[in-house]
PDB file of N, CA and C in Angstrom:
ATOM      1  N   UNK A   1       0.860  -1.174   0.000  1.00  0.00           N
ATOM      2  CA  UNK A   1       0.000   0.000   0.000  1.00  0.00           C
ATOM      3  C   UNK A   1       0.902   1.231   0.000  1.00  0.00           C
ATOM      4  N   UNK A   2       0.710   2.562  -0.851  1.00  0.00           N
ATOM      5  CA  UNK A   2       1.377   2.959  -1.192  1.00  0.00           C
ATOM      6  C   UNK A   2       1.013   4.251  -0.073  1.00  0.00           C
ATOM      7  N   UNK A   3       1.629   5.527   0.318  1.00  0.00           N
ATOM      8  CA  UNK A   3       1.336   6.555   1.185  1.00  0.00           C
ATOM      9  C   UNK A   3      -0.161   7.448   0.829  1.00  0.00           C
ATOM     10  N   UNK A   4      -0.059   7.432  -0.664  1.00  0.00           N
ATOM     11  CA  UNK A   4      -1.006   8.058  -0.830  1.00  0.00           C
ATOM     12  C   UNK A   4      -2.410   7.477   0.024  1.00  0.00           C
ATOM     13  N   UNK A   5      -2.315   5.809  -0.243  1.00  0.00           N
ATOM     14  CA  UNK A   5      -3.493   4.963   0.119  1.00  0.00           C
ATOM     15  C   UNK A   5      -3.361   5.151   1.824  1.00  0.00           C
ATOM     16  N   UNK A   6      -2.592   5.372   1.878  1.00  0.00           N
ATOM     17  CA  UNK A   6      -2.493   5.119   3.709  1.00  0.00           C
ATOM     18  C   UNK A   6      -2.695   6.426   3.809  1.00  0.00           C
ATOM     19  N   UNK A   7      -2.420   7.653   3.367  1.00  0.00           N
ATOM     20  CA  UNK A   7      -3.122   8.968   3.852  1.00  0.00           C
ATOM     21  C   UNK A   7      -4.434   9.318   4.047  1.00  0.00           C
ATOM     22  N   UNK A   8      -5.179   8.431   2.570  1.00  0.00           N
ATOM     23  CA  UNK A   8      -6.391   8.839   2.577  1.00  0.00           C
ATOM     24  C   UNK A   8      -6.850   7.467   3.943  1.00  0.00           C
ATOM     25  N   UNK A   9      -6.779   6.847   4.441  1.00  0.00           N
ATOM     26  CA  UNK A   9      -7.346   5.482   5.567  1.00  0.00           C
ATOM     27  C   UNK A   9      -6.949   6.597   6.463  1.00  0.00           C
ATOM     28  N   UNK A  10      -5.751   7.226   6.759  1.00  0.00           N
ATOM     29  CA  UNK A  10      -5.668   7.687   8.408  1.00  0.00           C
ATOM     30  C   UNK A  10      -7.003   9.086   7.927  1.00  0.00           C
ATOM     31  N   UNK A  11      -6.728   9.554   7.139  1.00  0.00           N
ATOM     32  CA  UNK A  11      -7.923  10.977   6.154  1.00  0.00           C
ATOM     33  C   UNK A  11      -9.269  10.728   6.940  1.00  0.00           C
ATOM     34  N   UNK A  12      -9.733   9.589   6.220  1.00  0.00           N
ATOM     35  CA  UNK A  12     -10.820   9.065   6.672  1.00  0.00           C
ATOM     36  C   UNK A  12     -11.466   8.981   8.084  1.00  0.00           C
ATOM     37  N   UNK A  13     -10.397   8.407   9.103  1.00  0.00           N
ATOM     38  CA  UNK A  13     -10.594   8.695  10.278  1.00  0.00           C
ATOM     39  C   UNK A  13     -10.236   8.777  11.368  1.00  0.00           C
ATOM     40  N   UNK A  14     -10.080  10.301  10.576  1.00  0.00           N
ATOM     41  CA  UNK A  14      -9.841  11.215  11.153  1.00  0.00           C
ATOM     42  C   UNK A  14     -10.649  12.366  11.134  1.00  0.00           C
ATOM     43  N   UNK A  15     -11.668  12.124   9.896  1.00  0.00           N
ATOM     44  CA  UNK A  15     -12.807  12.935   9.425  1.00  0.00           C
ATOM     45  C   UNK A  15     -13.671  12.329  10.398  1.00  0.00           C
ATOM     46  N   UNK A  16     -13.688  11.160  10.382  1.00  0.00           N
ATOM     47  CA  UNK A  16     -15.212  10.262  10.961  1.00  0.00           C
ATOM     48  C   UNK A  16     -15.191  10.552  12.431  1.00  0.00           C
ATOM     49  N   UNK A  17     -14.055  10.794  13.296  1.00  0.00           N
ATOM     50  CA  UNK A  17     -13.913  11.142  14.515  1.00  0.00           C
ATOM     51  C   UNK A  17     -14.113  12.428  14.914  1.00  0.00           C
ATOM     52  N   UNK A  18     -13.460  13.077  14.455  1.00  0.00           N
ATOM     53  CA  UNK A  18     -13.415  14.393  14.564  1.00  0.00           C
ATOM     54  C   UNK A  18     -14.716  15.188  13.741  1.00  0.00           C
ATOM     55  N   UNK A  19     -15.105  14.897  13.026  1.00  0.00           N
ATOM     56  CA  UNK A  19     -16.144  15.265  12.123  1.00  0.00           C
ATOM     57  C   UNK A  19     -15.818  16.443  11.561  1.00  0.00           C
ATOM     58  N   UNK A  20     -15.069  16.531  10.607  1.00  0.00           N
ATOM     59  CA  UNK A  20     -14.576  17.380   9.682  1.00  0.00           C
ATOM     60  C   UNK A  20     -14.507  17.279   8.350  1.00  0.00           C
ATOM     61  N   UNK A  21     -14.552  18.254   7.830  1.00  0.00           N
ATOM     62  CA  UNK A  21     -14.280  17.842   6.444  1.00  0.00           C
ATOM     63  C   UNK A  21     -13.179  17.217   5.609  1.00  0.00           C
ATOM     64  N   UNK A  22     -13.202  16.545   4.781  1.00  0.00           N
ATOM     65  CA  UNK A  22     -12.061  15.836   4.033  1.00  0.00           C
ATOM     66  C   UNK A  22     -10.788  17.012   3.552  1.00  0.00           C
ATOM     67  N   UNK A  23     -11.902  17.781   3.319  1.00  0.00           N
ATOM     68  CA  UNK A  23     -10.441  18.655   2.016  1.00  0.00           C
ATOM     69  C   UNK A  23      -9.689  19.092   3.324  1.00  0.00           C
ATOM     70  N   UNK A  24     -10.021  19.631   4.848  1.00  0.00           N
ATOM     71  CA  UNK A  24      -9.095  20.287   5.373  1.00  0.00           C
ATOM     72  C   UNK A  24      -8.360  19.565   6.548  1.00  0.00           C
ATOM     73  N   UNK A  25      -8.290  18.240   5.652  1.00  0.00           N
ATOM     74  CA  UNK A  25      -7.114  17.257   6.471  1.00  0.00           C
ATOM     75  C   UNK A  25      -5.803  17.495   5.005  1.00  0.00           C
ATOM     76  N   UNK A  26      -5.118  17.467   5.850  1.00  0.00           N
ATOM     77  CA  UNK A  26      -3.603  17.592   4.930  1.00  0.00           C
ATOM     78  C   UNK A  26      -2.746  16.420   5.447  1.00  0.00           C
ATOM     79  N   UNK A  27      -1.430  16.543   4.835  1.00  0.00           N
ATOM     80  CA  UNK A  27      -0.054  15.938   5.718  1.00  0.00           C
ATOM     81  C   UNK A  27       0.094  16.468   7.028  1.00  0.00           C
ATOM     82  N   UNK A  28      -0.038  17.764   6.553  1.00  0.00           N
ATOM     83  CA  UNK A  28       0.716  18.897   7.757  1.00  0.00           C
ATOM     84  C   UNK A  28      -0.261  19.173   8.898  1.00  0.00           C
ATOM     85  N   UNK A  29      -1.363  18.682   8.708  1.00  0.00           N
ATOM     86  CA  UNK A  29      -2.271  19.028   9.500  1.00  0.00           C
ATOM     87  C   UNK A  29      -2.146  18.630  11.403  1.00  0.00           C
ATOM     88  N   UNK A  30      -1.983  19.420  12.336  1.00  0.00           N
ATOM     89  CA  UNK A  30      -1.543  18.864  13.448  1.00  0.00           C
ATOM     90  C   UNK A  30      -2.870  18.135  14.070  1.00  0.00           C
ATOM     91  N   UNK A  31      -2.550  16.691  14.514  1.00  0.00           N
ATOM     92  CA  UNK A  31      -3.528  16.204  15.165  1.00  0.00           C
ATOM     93  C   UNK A  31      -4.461  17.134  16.981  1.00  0.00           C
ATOM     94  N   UNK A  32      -3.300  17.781  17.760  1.00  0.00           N
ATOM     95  CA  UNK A  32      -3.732  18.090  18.849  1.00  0.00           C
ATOM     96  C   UNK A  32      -3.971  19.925  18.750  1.00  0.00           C
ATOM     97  N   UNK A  33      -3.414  20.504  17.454  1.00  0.00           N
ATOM     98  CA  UNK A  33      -3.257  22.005  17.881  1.00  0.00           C
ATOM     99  C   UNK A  33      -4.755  22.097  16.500  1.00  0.00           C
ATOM    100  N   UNK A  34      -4.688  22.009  15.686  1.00  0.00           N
ATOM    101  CA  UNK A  34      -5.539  22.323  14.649  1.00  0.00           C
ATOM    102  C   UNK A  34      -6.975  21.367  14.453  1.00  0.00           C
ATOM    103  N   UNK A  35      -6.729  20.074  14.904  1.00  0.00           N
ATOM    104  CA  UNK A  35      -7.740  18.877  15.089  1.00  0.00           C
ATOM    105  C   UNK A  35      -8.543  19.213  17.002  1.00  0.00           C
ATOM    106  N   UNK A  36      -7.531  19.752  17.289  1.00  0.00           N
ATOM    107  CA  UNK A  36      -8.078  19.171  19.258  1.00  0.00           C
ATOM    108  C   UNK A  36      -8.570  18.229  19.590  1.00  0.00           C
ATOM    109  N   UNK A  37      -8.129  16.813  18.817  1.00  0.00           N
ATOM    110  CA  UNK A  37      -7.869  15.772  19.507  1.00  0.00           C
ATOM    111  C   UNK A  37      -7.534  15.616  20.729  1.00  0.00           C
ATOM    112  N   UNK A  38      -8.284  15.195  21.725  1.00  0.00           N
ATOM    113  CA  UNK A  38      -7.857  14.228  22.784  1.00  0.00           C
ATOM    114  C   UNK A  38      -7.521  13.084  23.049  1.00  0.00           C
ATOM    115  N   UNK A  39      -6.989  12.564  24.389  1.00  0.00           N
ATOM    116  CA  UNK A  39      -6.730  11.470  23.877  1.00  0.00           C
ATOM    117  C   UNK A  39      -7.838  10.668  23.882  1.00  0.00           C
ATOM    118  N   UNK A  40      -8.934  10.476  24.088  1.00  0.00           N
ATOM    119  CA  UNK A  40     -10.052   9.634  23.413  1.00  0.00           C
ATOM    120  C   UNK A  40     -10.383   9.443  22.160  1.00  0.00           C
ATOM    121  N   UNK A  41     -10.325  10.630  21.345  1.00  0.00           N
ATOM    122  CA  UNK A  41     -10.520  11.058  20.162  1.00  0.00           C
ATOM    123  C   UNK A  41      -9.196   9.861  19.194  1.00  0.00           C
ATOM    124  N   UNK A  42      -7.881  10.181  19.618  1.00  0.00           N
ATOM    125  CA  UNK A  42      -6.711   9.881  19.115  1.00  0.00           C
ATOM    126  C   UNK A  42      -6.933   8.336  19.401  1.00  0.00           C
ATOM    127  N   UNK A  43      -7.380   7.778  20.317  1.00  0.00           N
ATOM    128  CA  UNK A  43      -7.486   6.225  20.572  1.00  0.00           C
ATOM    129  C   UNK A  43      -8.486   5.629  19.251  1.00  0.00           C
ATOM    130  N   UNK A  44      -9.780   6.669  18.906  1.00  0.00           N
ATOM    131  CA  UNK A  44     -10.721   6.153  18.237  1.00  0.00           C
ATOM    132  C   UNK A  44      -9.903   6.015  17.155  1.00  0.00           C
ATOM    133  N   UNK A  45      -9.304   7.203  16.565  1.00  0.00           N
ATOM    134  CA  UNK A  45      -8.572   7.350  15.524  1.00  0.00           C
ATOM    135  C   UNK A  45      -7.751   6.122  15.055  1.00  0.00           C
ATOM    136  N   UNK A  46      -6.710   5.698  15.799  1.00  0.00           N
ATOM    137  CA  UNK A  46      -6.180   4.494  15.940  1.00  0.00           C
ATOM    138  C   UNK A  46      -6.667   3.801  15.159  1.00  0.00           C
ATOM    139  N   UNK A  47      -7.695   3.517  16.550  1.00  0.00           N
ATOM    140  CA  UNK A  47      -8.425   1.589  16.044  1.00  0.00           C
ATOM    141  C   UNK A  47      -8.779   1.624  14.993  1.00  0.00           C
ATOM    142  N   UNK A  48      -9.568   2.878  14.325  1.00  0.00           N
ATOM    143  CA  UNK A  48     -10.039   2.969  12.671  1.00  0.00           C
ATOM    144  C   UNK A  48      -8.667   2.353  11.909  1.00  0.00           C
ATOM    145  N   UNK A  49      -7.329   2.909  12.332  1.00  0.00           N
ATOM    146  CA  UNK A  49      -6.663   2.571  11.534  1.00  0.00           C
ATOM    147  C   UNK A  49      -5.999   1.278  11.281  1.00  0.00           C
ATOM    148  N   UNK A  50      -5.886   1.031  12.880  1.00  0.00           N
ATOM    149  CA  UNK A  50      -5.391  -0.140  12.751  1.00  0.00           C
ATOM    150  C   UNK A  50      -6.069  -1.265  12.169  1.00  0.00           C
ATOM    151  N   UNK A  51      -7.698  -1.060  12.346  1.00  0.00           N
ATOM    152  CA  UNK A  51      -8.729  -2.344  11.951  1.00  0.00           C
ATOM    153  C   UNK A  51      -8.546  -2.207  10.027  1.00  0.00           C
ATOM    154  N   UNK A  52      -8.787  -1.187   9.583  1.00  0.00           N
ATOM    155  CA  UNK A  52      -7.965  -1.291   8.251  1.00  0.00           C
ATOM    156  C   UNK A  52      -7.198  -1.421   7.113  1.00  0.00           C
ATOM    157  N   UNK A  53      -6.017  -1.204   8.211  1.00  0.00           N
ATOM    158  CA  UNK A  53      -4.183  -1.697   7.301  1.00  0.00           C
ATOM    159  C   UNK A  53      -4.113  -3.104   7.668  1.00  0.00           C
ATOM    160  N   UNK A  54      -4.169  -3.477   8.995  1.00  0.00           N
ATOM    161  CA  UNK A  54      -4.312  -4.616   9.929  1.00  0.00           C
ATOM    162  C   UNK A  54      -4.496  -6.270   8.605  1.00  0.00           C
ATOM    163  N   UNK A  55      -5.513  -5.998   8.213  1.00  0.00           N
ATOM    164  CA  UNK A  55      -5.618  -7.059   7.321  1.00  0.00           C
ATOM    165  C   UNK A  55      -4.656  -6.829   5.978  1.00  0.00           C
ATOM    166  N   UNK A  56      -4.032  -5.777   5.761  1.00  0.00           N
ATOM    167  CA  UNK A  56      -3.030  -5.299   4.645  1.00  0.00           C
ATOM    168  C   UNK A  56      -1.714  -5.977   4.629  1.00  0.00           C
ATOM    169  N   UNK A  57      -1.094  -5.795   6.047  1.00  0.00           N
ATOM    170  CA  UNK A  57      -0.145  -6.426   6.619  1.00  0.00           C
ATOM    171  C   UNK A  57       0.274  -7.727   6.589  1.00  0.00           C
ATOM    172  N   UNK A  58       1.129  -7.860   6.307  1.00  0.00           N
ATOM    173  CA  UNK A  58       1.763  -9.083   6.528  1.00  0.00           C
ATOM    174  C   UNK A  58       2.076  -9.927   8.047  1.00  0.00           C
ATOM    175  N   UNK A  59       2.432  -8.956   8.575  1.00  0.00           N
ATOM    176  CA  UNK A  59       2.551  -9.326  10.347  1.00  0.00           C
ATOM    177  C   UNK A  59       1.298  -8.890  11.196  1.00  0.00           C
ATOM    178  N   UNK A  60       0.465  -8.706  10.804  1.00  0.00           N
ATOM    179  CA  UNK A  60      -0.742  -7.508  11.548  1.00  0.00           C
ATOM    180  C   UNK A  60      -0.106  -6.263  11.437  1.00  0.00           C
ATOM    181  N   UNK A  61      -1.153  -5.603  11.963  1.00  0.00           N
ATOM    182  CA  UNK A  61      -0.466  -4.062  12.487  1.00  0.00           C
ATOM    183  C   UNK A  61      -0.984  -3.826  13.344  1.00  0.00           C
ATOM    184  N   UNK A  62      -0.066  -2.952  14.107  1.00  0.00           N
ATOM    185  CA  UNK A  62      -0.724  -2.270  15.256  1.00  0.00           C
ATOM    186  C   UNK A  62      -0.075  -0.999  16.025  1.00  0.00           C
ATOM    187  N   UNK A  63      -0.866   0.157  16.281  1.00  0.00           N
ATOM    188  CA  UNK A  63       0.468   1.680  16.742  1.00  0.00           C
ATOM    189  C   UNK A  63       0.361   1.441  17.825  1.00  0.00           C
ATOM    190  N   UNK A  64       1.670   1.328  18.486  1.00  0.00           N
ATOM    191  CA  UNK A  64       2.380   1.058  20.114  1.00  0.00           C
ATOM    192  C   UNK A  64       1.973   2.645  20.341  1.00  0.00           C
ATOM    193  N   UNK A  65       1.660   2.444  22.004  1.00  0.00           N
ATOM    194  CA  UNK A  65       0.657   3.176  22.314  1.00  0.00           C
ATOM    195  C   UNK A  65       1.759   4.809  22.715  1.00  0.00           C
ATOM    196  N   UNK A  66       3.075   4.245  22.896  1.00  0.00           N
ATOM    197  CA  UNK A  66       4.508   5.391  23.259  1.00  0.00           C
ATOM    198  C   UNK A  66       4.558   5.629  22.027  1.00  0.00           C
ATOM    199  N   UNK A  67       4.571   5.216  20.696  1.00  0.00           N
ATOM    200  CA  UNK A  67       4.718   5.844  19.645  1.00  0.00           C
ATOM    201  C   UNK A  67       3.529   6.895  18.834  1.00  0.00           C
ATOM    202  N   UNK A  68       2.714   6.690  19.639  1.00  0.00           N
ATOM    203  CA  UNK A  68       1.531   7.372  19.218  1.00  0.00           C
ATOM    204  C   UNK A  68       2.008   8.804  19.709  1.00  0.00           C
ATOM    205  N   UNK A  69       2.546   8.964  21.319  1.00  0.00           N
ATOM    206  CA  UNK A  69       2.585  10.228  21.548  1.00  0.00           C
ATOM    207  C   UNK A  69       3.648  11.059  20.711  1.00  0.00           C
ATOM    208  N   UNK A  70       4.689  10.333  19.722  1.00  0.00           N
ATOM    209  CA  UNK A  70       5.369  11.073  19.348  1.00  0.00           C
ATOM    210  C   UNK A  70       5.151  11.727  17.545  1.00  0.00           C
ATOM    211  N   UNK A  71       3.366  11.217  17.222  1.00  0.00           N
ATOM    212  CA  UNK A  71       2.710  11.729  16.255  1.00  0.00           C
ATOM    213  C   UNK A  71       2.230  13.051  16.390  1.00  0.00           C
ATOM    214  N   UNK A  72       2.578  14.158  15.634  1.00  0.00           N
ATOM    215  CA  UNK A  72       2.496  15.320  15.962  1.00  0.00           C
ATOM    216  C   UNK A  72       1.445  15.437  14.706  1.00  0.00           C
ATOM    217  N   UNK A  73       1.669  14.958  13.786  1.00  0.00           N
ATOM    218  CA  UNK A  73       0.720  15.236  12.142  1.00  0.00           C
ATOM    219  C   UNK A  73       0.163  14.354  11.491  1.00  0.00           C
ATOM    220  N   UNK A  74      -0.679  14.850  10.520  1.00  0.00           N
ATOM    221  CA  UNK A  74      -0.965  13.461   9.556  1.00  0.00           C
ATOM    222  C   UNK A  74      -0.177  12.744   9.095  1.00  0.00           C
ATOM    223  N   UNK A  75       0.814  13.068   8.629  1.00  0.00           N
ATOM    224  CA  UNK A  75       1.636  12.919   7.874  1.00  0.00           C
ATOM    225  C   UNK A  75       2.637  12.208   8.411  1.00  0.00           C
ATOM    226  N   UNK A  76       2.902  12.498  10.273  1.00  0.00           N
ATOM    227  CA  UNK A  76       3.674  11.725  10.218  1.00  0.00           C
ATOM    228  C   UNK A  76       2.946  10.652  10.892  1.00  0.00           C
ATOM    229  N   UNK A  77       1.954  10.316  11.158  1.00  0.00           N
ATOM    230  CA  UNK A  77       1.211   8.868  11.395  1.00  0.00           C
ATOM    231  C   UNK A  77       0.583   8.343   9.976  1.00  0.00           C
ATOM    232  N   UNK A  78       1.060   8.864   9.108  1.00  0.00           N
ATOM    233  CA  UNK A  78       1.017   8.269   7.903  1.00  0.00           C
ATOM    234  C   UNK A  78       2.459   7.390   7.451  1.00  0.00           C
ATOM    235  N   UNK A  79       3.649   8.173   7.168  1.00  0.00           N
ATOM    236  CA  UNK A  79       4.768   7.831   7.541  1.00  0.00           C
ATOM    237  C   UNK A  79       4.715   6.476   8.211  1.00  0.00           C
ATOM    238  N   UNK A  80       4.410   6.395   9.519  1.00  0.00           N
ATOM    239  CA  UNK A  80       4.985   5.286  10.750  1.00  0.00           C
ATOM    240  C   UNK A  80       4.167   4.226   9.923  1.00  0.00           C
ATOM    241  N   UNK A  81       2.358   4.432   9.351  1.00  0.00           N
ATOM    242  CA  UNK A  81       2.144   2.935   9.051  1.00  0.00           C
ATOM    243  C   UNK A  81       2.868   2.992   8.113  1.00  0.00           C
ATOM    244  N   UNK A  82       3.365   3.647   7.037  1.00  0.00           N
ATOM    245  CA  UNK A  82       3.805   2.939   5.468  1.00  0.00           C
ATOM    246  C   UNK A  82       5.116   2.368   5.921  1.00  0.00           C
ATOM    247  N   UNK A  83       5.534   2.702   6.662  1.00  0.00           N
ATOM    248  CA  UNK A  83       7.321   1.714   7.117  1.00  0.00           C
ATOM    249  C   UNK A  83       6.580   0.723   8.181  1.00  0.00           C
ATOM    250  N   UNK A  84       5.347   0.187   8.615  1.00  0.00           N
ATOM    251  CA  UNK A  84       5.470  -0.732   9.354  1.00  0.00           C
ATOM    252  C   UNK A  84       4.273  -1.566   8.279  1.00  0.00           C
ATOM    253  N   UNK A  85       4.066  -1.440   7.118  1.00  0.00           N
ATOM    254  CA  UNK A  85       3.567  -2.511   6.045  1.00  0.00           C
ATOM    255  C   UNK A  85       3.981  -3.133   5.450  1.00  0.00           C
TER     256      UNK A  85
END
C-alpha cells in the first residue's frame, strides 16, 4: 500500500472522529493544535486505523501506544504505518 493509500485510511478517520471535512485534512495538519484531539478522540482514531491496514499487513499491524505520543501530524502517522507494512 502505497502513502497516498495510507493517507487517505488515516484521512478518513480522522474525518469520521473528529467530524470534519475531508479537504481540510492535509499531511501537515496537526492532530492536537488544529484537530483538538484528545486522547479519546486519538485512541478512536487508531483503532479505525489499525482495523484497516491490519488485514493489509503481513505481520498484523498495530500503533504502540509510546509511539503514538510522538505523532504530531498526519503525515507523520502516515509515515509510521507505510514503514510498518
Amino acid at each position: 500500500m502505497n502513502a497516498d493509500a495510507v493517507f487517505a485510511v488515516v484521512r478518513d478517520a480522522v474525518v469520521t472522529v473528529m467530524e470534519v471535512e475531508p479537504g481540510t485534512v492535509s499531511r501537515e495538519t496537526r492532530l492536537v493544535e488544529d484537530l483538538r484531539c484528545d486522547s479519546l478522540a486519538l485512541v478512536e482514531i487508531v483503532e479505525i486505523v489499525e482495523e484497516t491496514l491490519r488485514p493489509l499487513a503481513r505481520n498484523g499491524f498495530a500503533i504502540d501506544d509510546s509511539d503514538l505520543d510522538d505523532m504530531r501530524t498526519v503525515g507523520e502517522a502516515v509515515d509510521y504505518a507505510v514503514a510498518r507494512l
